[in-house]
C-alpha atoms as a PDB file:
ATOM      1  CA  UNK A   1     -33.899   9.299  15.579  1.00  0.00           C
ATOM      2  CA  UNK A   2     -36.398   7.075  13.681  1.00  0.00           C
ATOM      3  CA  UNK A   3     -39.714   7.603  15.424  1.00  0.00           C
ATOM      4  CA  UNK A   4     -42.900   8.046  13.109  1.00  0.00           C
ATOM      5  CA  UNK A   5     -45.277   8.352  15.947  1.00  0.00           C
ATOM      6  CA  UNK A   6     -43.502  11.144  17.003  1.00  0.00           C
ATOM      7  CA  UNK A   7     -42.738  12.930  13.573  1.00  0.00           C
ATOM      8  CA  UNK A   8     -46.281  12.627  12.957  1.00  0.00           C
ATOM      9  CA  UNK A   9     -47.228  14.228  16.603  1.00  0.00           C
ATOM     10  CA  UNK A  10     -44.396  16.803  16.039  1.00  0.00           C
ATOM     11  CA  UNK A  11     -46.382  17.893  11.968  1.00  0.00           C
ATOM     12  CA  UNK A  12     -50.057  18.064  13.958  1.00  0.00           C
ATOM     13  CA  UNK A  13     -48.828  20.636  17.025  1.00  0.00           C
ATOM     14  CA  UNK A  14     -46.756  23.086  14.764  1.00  0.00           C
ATOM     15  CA  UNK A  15     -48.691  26.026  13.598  1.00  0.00           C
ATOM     16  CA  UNK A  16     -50.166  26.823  10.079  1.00  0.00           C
ATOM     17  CA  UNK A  17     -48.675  30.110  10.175  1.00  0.00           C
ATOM     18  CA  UNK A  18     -44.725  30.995  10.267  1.00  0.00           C
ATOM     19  CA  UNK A  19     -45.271  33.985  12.194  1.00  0.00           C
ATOM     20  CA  UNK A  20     -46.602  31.908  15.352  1.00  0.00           C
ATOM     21  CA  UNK A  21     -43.412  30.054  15.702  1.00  0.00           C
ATOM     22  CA  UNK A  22     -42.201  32.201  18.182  1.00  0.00           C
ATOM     23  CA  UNK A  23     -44.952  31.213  20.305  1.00  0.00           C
ATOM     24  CA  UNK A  24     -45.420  27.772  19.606  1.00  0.00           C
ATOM     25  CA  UNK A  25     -44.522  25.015  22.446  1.00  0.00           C
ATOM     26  CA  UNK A  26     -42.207  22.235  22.094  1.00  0.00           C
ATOM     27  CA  UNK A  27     -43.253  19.201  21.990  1.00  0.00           C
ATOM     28  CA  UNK A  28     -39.993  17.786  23.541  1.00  0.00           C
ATOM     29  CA  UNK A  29     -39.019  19.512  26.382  1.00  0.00           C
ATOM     30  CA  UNK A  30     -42.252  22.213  26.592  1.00  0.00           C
ATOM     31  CA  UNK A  31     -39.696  25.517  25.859  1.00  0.00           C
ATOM     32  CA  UNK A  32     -41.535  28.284  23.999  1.00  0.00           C
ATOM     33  CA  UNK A  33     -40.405  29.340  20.847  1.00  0.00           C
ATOM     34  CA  UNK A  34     -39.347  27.159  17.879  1.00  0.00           C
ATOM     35  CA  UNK A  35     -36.926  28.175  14.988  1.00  0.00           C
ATOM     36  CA  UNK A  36     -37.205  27.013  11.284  1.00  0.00           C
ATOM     37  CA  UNK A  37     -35.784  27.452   8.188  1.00  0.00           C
ATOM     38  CA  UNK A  38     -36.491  26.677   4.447  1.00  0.00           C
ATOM     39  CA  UNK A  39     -33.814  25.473   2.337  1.00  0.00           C
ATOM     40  CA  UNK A  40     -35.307  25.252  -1.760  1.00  0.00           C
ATOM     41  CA  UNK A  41     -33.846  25.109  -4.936  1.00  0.00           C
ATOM     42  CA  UNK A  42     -33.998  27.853  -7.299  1.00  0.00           C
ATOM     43  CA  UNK A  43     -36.577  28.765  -9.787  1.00  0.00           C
ATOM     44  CA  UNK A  44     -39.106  25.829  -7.743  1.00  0.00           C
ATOM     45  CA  UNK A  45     -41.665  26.490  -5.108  1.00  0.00           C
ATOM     46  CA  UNK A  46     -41.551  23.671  -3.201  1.00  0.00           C
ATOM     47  CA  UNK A  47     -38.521  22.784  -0.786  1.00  0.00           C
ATOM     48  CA  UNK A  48     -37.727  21.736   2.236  1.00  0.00           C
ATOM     49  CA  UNK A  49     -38.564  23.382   5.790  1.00  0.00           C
ATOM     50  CA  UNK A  50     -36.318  22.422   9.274  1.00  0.00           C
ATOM     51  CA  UNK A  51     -38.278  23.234  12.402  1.00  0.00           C
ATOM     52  CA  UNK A  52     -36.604  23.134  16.232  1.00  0.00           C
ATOM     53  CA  UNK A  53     -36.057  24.282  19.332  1.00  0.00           C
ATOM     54  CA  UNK A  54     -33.307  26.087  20.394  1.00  0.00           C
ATOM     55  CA  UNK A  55     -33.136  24.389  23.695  1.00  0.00           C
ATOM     56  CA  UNK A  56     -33.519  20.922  23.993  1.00  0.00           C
ATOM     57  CA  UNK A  57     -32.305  20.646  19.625  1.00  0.00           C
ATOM     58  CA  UNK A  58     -34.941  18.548  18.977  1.00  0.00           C
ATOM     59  CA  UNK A  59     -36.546  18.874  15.271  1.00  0.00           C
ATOM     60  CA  UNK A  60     -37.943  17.312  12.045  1.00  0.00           C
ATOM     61  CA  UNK A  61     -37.354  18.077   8.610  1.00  0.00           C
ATOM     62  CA  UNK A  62     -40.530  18.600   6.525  1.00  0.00           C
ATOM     63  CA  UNK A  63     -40.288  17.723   3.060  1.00  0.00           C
ATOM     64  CA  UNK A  64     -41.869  18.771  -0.060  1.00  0.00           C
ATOM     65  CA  UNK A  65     -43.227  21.944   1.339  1.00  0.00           C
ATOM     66  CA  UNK A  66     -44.638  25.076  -0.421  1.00  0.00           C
ATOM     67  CA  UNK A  67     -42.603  27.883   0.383  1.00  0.00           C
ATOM     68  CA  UNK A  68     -43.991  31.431   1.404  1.00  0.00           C
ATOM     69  CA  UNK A  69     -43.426  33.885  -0.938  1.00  0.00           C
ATOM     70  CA  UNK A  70     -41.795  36.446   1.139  1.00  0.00           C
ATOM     71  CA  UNK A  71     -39.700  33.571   2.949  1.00  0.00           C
ATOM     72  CA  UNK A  72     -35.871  33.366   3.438  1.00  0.00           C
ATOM     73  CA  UNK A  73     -35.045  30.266   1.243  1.00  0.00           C
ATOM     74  CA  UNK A  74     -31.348  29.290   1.523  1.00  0.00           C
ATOM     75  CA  UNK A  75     -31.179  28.184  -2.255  1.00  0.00           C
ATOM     76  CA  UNK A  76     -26.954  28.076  -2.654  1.00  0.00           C
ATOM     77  CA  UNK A  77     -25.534  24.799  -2.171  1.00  0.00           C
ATOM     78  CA  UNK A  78     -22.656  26.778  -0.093  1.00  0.00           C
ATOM     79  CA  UNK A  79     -25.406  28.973   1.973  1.00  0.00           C
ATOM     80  CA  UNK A  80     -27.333  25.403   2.760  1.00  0.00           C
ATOM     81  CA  UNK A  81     -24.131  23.766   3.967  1.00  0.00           C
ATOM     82  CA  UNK A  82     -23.285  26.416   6.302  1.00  0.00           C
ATOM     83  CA  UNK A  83     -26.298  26.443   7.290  1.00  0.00           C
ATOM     84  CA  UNK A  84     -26.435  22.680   8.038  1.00  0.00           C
ATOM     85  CA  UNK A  85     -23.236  22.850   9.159  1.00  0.00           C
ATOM     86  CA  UNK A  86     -24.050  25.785  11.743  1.00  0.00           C
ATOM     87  CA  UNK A  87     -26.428  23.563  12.789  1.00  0.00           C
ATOM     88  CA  UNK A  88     -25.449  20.077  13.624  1.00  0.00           C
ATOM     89  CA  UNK A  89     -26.562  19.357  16.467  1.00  0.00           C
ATOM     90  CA  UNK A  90     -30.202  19.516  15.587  1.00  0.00           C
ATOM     91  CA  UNK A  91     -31.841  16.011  16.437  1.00  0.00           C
ATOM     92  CA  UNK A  92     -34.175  15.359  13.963  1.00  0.00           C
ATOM     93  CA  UNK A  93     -36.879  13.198  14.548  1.00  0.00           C
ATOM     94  CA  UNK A  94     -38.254  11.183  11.835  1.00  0.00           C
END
């Protein structure tokens, strides 16, 4: 769903730290506890990062992000499409 305002709103409330996820609000429907998951290329630091919540599905895709060292990065085209796959009913906002 094309909403800048929003995807803006949604990349100032999410915390700086991954391990505060669990904790953080959503924006959306005001559950606690948002999931994410980076998805990179091999060999490259940067990647992208999906962030939403488990109940209401709502979510935005951050792009060009540093990844975290001792991240999970799905790297495999084949682990990423599962993934993505697994996960289609995410709404992102953007």
């Amino acid at each position: 769903m094309k909403n800048p305002d929003r995807y803006l709103e949604w990349l100032r409330k999410l915390p700086t730290d991954d391990v505060a996820y669990s904790d953080a609000v959503c924006i959306e429907c005001g559950s606690r506890g948002l999931s994410f998951q980076y998805l990179g290329v091999s060999g490259n630091e940067f990647g992208w990062k999906l962030v939403w919540c488990g109940e209401c599905n709502s979510g935005i895709r951050i792009s060009r992000t540093k990844i975290p060292n001792d991240a999970v990065v799905l790297v495999r085209e084949n682990e990423q499409k599962e993934f993505l796959d697994s996960h289609s009913n995410i709404r992102l906002i953007s």
